[in-house]
Protein backbone atom coordinates (compact mmCIF):
# COMPACT_ATOMS: atom_id res chain seq x y z
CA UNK A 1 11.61 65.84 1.03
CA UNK A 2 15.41 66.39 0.80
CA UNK A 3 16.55 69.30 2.03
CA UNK A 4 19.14 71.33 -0.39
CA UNK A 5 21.15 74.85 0.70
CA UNK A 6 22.38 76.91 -2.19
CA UNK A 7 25.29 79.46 -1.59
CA UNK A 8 26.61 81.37 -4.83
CA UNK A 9 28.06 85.25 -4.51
CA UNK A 10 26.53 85.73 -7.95
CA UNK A 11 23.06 86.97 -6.88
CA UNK A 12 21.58 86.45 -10.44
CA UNK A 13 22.51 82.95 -10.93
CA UNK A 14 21.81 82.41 -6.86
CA UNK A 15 18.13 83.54 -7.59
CA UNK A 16 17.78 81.98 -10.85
CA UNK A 17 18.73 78.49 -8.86
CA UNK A 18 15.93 78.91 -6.61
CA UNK A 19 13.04 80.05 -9.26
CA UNK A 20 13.49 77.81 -12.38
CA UNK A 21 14.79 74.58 -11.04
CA UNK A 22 11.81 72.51 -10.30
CA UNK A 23 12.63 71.46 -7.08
CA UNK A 24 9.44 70.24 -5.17
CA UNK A 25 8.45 68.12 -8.75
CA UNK A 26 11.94 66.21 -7.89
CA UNK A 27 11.40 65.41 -4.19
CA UNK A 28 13.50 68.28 -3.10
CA UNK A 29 13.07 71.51 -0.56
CA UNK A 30 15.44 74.73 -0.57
CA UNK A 31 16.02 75.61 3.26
CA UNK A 32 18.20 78.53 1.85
CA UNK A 33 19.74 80.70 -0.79
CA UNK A 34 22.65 82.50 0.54
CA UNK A 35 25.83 84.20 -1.25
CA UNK A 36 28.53 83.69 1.21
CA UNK A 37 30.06 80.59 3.03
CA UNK A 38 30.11 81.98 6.24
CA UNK A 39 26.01 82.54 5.99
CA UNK A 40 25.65 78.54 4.86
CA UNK A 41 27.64 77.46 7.74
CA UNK A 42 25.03 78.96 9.80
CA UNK A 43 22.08 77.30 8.03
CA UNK A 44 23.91 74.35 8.34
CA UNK A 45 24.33 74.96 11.91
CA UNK A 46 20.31 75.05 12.29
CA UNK A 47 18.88 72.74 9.72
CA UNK A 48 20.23 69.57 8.67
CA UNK A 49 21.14 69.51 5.10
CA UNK A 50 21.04 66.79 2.27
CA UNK A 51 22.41 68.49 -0.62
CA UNK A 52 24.66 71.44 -0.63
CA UNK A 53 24.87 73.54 -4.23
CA UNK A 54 27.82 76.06 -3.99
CA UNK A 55 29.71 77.88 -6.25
CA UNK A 56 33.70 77.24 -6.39
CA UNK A 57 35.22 80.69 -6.10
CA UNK A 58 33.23 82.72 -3.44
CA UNK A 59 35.18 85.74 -1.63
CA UNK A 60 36.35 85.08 2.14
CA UNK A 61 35.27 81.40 1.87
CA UNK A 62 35.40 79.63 -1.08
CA UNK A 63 33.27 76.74 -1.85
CA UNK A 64 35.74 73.89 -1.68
CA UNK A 65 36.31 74.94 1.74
CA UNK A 66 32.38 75.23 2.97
CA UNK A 67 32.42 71.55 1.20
CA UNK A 68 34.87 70.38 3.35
CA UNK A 69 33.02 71.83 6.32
CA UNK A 70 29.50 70.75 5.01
CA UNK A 71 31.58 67.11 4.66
CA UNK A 72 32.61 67.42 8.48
CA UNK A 73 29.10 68.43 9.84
CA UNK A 74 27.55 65.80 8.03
CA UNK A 75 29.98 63.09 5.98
CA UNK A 76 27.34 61.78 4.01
CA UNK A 77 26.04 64.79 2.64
CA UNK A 78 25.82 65.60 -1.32
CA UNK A 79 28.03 68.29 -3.06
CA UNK A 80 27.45 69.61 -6.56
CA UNK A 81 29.93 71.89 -7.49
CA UNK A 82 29.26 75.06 -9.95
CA UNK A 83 32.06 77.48 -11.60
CA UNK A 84 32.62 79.55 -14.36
CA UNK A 85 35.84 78.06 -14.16
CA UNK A 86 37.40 75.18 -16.14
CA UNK A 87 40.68 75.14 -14.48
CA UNK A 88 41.90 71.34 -13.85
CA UNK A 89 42.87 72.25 -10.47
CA UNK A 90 39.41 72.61 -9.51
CA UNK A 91 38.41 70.51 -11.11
CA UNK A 92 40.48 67.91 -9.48
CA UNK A 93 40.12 69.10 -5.64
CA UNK A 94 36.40 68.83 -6.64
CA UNK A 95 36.71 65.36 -7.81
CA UNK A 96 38.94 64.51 -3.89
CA UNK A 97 36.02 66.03 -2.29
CA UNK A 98 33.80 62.97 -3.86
CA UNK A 99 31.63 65.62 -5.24
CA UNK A 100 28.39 64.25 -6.96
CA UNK A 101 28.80 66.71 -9.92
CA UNK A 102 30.80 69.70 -11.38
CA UNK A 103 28.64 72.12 -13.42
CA UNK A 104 29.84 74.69 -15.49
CA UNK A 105 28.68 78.46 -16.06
CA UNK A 106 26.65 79.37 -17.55
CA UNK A 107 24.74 77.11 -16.45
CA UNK A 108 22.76 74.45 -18.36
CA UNK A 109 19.50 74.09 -16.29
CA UNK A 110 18.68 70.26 -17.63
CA UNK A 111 22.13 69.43 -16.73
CA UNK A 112 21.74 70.82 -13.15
CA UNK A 113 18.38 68.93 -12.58
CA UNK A 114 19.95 66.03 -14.17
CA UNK A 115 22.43 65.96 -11.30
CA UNK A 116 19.84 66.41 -8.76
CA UNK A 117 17.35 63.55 -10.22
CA UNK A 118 20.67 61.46 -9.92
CA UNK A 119 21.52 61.99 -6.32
CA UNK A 120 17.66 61.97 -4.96
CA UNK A 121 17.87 58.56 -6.53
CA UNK A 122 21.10 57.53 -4.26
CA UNK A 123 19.23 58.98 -1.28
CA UNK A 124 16.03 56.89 -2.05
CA UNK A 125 18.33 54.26 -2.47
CA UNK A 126 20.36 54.42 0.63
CA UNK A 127 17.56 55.30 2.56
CA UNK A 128 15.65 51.82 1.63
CA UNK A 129 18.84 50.05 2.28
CA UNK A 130 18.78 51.79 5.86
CA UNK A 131 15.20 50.43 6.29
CA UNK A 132 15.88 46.98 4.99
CA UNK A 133 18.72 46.79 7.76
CA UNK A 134 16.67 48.11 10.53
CA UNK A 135 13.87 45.59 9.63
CA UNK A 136 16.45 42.77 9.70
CA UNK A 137 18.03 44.28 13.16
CA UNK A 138 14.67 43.85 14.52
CA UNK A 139 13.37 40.53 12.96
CA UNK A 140 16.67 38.79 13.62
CA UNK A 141 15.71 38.44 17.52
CA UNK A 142 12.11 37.48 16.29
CA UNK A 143 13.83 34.95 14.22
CA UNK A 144 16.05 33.28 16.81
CA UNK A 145 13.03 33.06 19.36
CA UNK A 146 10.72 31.31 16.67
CA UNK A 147 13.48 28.78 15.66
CA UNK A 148 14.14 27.79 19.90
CA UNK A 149 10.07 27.46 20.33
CA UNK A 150 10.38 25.68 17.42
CA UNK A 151 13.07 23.80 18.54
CA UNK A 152 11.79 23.04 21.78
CA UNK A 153 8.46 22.00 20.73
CA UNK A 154 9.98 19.05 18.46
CA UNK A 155 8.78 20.81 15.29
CA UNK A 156 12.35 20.88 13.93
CA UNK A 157 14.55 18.22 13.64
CA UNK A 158 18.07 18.49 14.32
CA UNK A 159 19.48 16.65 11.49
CA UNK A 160 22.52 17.73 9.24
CA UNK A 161 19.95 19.59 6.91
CA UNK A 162 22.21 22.53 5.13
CA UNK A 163 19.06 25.34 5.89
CA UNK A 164 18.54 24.24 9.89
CA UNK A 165 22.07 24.24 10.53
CA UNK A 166 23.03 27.55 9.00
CA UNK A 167 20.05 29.14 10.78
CA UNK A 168 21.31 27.25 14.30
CA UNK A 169 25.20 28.16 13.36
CA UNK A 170 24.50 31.59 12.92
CA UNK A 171 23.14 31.80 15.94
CA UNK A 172 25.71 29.94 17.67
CA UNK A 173 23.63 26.92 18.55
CA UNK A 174 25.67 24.43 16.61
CA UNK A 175 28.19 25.37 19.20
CA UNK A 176 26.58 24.53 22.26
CA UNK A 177 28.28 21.92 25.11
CA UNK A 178 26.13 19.54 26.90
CA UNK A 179 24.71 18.79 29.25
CA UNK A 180 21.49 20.51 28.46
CA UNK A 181 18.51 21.32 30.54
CA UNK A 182 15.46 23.08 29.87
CA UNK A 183 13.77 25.71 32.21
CA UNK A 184 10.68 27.41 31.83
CA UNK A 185 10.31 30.76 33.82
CA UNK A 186 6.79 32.27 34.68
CA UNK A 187 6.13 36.02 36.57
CA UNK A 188 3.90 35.16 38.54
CA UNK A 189 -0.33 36.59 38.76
CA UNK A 190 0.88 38.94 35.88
CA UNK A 191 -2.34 36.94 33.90
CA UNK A 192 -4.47 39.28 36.02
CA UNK A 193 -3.21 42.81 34.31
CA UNK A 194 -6.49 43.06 32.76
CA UNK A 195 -8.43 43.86 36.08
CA UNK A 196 -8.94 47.37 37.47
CA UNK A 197 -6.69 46.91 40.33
CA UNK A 198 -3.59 46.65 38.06
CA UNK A 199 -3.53 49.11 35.56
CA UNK A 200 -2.05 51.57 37.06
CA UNK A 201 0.54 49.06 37.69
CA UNK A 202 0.77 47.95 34.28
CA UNK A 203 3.85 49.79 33.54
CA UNK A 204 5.61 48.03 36.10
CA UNK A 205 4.68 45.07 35.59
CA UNK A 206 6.64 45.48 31.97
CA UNK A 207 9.48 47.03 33.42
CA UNK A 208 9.49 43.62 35.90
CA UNK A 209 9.44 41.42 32.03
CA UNK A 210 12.19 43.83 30.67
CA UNK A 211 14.47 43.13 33.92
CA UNK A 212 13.85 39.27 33.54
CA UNK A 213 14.77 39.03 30.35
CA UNK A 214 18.18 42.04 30.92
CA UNK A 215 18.92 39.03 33.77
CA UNK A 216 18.60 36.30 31.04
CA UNK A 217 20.86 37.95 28.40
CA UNK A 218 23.41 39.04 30.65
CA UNK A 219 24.14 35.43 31.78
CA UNK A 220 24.63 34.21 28.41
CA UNK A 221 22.43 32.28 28.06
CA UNK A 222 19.65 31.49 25.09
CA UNK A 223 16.06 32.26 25.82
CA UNK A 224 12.93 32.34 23.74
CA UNK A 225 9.19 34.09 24.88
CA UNK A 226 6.49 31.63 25.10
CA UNK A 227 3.90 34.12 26.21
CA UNK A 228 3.51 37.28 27.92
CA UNK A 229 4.22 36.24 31.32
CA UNK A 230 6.22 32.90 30.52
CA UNK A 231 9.84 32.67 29.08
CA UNK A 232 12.04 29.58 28.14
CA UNK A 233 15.48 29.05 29.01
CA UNK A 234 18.11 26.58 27.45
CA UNK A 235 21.00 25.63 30.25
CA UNK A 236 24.04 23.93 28.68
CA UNK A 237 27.61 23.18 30.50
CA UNK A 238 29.13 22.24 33.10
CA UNK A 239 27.38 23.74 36.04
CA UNK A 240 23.99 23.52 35.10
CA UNK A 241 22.25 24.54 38.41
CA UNK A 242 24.61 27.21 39.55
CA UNK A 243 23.77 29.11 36.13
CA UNK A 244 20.19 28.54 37.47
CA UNK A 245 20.57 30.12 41.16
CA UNK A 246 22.52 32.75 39.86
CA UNK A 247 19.82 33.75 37.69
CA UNK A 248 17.13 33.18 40.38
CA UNK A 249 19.65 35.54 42.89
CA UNK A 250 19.66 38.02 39.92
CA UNK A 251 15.70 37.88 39.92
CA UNK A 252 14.99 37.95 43.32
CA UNK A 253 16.63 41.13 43.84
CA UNK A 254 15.79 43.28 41.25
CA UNK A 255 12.50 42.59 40.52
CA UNK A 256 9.11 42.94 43.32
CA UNK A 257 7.07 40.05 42.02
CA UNK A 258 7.88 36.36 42.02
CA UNK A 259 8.86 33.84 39.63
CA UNK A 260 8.37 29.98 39.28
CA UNK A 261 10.90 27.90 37.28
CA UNK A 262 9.51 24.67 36.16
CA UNK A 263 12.57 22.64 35.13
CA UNK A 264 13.31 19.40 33.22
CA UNK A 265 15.54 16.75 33.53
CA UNK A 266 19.17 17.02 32.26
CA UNK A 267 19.52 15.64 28.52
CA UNK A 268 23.16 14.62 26.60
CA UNK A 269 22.49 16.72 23.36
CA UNK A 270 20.73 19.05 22.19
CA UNK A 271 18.39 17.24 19.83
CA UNK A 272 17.12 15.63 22.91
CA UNK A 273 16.29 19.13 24.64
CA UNK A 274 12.76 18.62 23.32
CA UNK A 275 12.09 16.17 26.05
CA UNK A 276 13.40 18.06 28.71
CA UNK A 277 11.25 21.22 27.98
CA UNK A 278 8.03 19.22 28.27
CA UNK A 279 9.21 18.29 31.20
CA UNK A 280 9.78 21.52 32.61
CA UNK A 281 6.10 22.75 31.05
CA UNK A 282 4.77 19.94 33.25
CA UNK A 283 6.99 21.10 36.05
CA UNK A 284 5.73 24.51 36.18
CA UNK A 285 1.86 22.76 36.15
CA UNK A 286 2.70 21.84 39.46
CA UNK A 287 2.87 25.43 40.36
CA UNK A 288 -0.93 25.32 42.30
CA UNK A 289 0.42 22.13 44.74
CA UNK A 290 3.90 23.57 45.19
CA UNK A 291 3.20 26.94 45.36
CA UNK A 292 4.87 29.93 43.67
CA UNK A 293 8.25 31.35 43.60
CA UNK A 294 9.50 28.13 43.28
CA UNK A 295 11.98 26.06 41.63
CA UNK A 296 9.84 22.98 40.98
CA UNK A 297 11.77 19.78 39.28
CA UNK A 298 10.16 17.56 36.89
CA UNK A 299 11.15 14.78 39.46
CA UNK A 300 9.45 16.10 41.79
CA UNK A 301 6.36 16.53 40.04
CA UNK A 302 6.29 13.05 39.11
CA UNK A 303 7.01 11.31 41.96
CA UNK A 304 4.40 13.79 44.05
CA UNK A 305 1.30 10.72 44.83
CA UNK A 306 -1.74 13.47 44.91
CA UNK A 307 -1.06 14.66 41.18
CA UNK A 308 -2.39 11.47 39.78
CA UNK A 309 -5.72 11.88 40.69
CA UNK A 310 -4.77 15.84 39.35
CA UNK A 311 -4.58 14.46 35.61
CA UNK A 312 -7.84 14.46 34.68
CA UNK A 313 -8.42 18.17 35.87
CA UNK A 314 -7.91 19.86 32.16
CA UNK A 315 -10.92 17.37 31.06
CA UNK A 316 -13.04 18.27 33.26
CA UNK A 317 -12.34 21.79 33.35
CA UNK A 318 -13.00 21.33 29.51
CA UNK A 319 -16.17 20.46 30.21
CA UNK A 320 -17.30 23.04 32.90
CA UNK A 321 -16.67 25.42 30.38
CA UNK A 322 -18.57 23.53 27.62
CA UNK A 323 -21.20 23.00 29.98
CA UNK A 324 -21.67 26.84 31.06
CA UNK A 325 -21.21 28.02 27.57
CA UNK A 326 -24.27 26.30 26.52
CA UNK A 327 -26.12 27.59 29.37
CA UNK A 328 -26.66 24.21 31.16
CA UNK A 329 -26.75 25.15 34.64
CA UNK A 330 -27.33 20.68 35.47
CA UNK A 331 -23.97 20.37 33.50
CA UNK A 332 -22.15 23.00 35.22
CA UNK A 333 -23.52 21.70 38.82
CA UNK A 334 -22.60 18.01 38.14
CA UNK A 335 -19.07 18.93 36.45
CA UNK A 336 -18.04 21.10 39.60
CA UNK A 337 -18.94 17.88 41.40
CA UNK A 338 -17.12 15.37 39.37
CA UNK A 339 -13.88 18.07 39.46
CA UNK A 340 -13.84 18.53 42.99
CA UNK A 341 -14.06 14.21 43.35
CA UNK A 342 -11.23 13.67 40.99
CA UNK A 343 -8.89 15.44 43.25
CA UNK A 344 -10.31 14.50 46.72
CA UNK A 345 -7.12 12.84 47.54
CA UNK A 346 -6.10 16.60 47.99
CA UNK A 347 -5.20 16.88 51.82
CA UNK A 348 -3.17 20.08 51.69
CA UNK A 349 -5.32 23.47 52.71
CA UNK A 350 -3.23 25.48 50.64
CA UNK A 351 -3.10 22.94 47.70
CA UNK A 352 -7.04 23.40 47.48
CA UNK A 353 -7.09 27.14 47.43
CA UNK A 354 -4.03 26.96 44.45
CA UNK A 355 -6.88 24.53 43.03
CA UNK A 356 -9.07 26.98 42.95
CA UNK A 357 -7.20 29.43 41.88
CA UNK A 358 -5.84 27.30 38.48
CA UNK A 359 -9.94 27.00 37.98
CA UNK A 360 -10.56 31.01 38.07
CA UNK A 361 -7.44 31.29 35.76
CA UNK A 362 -8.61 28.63 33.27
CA UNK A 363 -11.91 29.91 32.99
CA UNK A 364 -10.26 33.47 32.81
CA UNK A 365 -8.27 31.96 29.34
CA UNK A 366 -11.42 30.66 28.45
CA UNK A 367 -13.65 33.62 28.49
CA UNK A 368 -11.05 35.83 26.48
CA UNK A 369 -11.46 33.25 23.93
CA UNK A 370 -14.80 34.79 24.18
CA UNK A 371 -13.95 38.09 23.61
CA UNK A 372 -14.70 38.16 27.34
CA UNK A 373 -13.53 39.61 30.53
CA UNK A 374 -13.87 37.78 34.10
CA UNK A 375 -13.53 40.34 36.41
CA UNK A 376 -15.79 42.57 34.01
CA UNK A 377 -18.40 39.92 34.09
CA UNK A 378 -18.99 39.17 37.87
CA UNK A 379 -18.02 43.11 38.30
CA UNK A 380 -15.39 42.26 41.03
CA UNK A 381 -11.58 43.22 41.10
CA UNK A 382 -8.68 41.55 41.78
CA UNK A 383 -8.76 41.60 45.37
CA UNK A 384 -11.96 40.02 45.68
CA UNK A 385 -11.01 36.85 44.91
CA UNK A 386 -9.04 36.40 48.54
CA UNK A 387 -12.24 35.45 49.55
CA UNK A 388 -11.29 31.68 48.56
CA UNK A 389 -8.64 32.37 51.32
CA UNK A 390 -11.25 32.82 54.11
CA UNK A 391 -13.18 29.64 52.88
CA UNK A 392 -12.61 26.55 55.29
CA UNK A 393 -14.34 23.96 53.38
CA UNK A 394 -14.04 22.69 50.36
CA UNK A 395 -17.56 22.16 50.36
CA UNK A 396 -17.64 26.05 50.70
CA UNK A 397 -15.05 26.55 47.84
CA UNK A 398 -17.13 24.08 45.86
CA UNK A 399 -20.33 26.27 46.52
CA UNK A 400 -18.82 29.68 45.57
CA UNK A 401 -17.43 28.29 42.02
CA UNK A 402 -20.92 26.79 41.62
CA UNK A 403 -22.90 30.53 42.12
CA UNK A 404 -19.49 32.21 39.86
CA UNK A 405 -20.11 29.70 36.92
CA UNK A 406 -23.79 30.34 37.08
CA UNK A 407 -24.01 33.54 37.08
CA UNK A 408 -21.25 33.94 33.82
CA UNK A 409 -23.26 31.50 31.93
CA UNK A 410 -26.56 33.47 32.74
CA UNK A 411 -24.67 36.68 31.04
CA UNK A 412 -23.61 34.52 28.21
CA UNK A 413 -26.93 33.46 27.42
CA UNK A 414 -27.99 37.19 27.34
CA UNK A 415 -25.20 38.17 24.93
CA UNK A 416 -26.30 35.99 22.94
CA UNK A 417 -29.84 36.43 22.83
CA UNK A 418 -29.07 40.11 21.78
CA UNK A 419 -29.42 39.55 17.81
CA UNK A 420 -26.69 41.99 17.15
CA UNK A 421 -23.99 42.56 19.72
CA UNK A 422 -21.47 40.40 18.27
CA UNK A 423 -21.74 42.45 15.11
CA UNK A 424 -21.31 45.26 17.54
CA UNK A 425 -18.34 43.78 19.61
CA UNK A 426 -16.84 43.28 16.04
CA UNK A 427 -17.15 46.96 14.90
CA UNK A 428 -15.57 47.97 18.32
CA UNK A 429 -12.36 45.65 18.37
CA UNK A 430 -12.21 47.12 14.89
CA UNK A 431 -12.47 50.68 15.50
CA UNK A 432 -9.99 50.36 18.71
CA UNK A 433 -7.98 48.68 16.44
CA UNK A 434 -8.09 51.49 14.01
CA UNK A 435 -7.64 54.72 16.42
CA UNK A 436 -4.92 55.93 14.23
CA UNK A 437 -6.43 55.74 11.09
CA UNK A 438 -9.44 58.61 10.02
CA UNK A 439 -12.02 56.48 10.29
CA UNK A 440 -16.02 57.38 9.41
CA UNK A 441 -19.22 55.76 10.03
CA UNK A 442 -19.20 55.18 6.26
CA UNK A 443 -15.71 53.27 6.17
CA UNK A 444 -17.16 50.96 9.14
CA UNK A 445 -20.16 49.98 7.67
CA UNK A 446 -18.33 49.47 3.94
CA UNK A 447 -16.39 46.80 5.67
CA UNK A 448 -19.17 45.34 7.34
CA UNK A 449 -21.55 45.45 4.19
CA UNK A 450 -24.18 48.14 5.82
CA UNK A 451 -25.52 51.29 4.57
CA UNK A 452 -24.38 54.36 7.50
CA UNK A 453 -27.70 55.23 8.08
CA UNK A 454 -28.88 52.20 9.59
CA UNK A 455 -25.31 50.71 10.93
CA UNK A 456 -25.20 54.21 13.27
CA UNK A 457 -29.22 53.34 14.12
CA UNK A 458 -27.93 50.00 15.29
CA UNK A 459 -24.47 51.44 16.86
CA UNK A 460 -26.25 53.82 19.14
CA UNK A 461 -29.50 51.12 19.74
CA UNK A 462 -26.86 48.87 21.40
CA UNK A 463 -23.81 50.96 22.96
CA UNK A 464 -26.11 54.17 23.91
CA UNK A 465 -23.37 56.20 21.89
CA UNK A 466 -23.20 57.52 18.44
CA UNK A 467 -20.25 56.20 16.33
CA UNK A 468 -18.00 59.83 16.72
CA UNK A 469 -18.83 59.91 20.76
CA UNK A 470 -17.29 56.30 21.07
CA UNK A 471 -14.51 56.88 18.57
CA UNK A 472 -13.30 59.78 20.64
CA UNK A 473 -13.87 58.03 23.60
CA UNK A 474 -11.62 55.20 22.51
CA UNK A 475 -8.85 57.50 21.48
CA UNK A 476 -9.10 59.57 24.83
CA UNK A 477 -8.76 56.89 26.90
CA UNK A 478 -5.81 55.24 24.57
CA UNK A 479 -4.06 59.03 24.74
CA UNK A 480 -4.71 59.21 28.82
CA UNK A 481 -2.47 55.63 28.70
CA UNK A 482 0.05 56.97 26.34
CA UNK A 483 0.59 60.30 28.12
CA UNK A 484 1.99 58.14 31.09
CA UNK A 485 4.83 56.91 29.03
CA UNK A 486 7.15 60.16 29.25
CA UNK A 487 8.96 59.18 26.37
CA UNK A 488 6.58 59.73 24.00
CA UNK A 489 5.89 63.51 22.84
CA UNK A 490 2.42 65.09 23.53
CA UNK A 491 2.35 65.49 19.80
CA UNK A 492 3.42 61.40 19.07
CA UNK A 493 0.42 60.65 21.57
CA UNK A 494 -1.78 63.14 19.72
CA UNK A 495 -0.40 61.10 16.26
CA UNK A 496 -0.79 57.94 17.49
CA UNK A 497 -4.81 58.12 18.10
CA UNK A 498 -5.63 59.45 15.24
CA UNK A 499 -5.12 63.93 15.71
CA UNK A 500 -3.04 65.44 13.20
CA UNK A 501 -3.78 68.97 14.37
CA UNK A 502 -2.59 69.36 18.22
CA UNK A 503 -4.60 72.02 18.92
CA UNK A 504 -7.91 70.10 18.58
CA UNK A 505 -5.90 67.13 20.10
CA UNK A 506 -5.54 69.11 23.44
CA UNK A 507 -9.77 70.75 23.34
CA UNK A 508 -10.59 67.61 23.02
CA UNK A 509 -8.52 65.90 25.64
CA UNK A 510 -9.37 69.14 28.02
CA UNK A 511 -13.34 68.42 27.40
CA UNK A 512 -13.29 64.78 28.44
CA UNK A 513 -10.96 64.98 31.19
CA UNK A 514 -10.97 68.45 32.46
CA UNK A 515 -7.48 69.38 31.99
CA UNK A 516 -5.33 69.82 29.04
CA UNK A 517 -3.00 66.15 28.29
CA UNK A 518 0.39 68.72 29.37
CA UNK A 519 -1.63 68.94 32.78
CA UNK A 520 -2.61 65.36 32.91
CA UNK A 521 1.05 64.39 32.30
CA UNK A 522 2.51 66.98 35.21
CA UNK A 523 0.00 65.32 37.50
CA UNK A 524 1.36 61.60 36.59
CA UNK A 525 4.95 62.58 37.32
């Protein structure tokens, strides 16, 4: 609601104001009634203030001079004037004031809430146009990175088309000198946030994406995201690679991870930058026989003898996964064979164990296709998998992938055999999904076309919860994350998982964790 003051010396009319005028039916709230103008400075002082309603001629402080105050406090802010006078004068300084409305005594009530229906309008109003423009503030910068991945990816054309060059020109693509180049920039490992070992780290991990991209902008140059740990960068001008090292000196020493640049070869014009970004995608493939934190040139990659027998490596990895995803264990045996022979040409130590690696990551992608989680699966954290480091055979690489892929299959086949957990998985993503909302047993199993007697006999048959113990757990365990964001309020965490009512918020916090979330956040600091 809109918050209005009143301020009239005549007590009668003040108090008649405040009793007859509708005021909640028209979207409005009184703060205060007061009959001076020093008093409504004061509220104004305290409460911010939408609409003031003032007499003209108060003692001490009349009420074209608390409108010019109410004007300074707050310039937008709406003045209705009301006077038993008809003097011009007023009348006139009224009008200078930009006042909304100048009503007369004694006072018409209709023509009053008239005046107000008017201006809650205008606030409506402005306040939608506010909204549009903060939508567009935020879309624009969605907008420019979906026409560069666009762009990049060959799925525009750059023609002379009126709509693609208006879009580019605003932008200030159409402006652009050659040479071009394209880049590709990956953090490095940040794939594996999902494991136990990293969340606490989580937070810097974003902070390291935030700096990357600060680095970016602050050269100049344009940039689109490609995914969460991979970024695209378009060099143009004269002095293509010294933009580049000063971006990688920028990196290097602000940020505590590494980064691999993949880059392409230098094109004439910008139509042709297409080529040079699959370039650099290919570049930064190279990653596991070059290693990371490198710059790694498409040239490079191309001329490099023990990739060729590397191309085949997404096929077969294709069908390892096939393979174990249909439980057969033959399959999955005779693939890991056939992958590690296509790339026995491999002489490098360290090139096998990046090998490896790419494998664990692949199948990693694959399995959250899945709705899966590797390191949840074979119940081992990040650090376990240095063990490929201690391996000195390939044979013995070979043999650990083959015991890793058997035993994942072996838990797919069980998760599948259960008639109903994929119903189940469903109705969790979908209640973690919904933590916000006041959800029920009954809204779940409308959506999923079950009656709520037998969908929370099923729910508590498979997760060994009821649907309330797991909703709560859900939203405690999203709170515990949110409370380590200090920017966010106790009561915006309590909002965003779903408590209105802060007191229950906090009991129920204090009962899962032990301590109240105001304790929990002292402790993270």
């Amino acid at each position: 609601m809109y918050k209005v003051l009143l301020a009239d010396d005549e007590l009668l009319d003040l108090e008649g104001m405040r009793r007859f005028i509708p005021w909640s039916e028209l979207g409005l709230e009184v703060v205060e009634a007061v009959s001076n103008g020093f008093m409504a400075c004061e509220v104004m002082d305290r409460h911010p203030i939408d609409i003031l309603v003032t007499d003209v001629n108060m003692p001490n402080m009349s009420g074209l001079e608390l409108a010019k105050i109410a004007i300074e406090k707050k310039s937008n802010v709406r003045i209705i004037f009301v006077s038993g006078y008809q003097d011009f004068h007023y009348v006139k300084e009224a009008l200078s004031l930009k006042a909304c409305s100048y009503v007369l005594k004694p006072m018409d009530d209709m023509e009053l809430i008239d005046s107000l229906r008017g201006i809650t309008e205008e606030l409506k109003l402005e306040e939608q146009q506010r909204e549009a423009e903060e939508n567009y503030r935020h879309m624009k910068p969605m907008a420019q990175n979906d026409l560069l991945v666009r762009l990049l990816e060959g799925e525009l054309v750059w023609d002379r088309s009126d709509s693609l060059m208006k879009l580019a020109a605003s932008y200030g693509l159409n402006h652009l000198e050659g040479p071009f180049r394209s880049a590709v920039l990956e953090i490095d490992d940040l794939h594996w946030l999902k494991s136990k070992e990293m969340e606490n780290d989580a937070h810097k991990l974003e902070n390291c994406l935030k700096q990357v991209y600060e680095i970016i902008y602050s050269n100049g140059l344009y940039h689109c995201k490609l995914t969460r740990n991979r970024l695209a960068v378009v060099l143009h001008g004269q002095g293509l690679d010294r933009s580049l090292e000063e971006i990688r000196g920028s990196i290097d020493s602000t940020i505590s991870m590494s980064v691999t640049v993949g880059l392409g070869e230098e094109v004439e014009h910008i139509s042709a930058l297409t080529q040079s970004y699959k370039q650099a995608l290919e570049a930064l493939d190279g990653k596991m026989f070059f290693g990371r934190g490198q710059v790694i040139n498409y040239e490079d990659v191309r001329r490099a003898p023990e990739l060729n027998d590397a191309k085949t490596l997404d096929i077969r990895l294709d069908a390892l996964f096939k393979a174990m995803s249909n439980y057969d264990l033959v399959r999955v045996h005779d693939e890991i064979d056939n992958l590690f022979k296509s790339v026995s040409t491999l002489r490098s130590k360290f090139t096998v164990y990046n090998l490896a690696m790419y494998i664990v990551f692949k199948l990693d992608h694959y399995l959250q296709g899945l709705d899966e989680d590797l390191f949840e699966m074979l119940g081992m954290e990040l650090h376990s998998l240095d063990v490929v480091l201690k391996f000195e055979m390939m044979g013995d690489i070979r043999s650990w992938l083959v015991r890793k892929v058997f035993e994942i299959s072996e838990k797919i086949r069980k998760k599948r055999a259960t008639k109903n957990s994929r119903l189940i998985r469903e109705i969790l993503k979908t209640m973690k999904e919904r933590t916000k909302e006041n959800i029920t047993l009954k809204d779940i199993a409308e959506q999923f076309s079950f009656s709520p007697n037998y969908l929370g006999h099923l729910f508590k048959e498979e997760t060994g919860k009821n649907f309330s113990e797991m909703l709560i757990s859900m939203r405690m365990e999203q709170a515990r994350e949110l409370l380590k964001n200090p920017t966010l309020k106790i009561y915006e965490v309590a909002d965003q998982v779903g408590y209105r009512y802060m007191p229950y918020f906090s009991r129920q916090f204090k009962e899962t964790y032990g301590i109240t979330p105001m304790e929990f956040r002292k402790g993270e600091q």
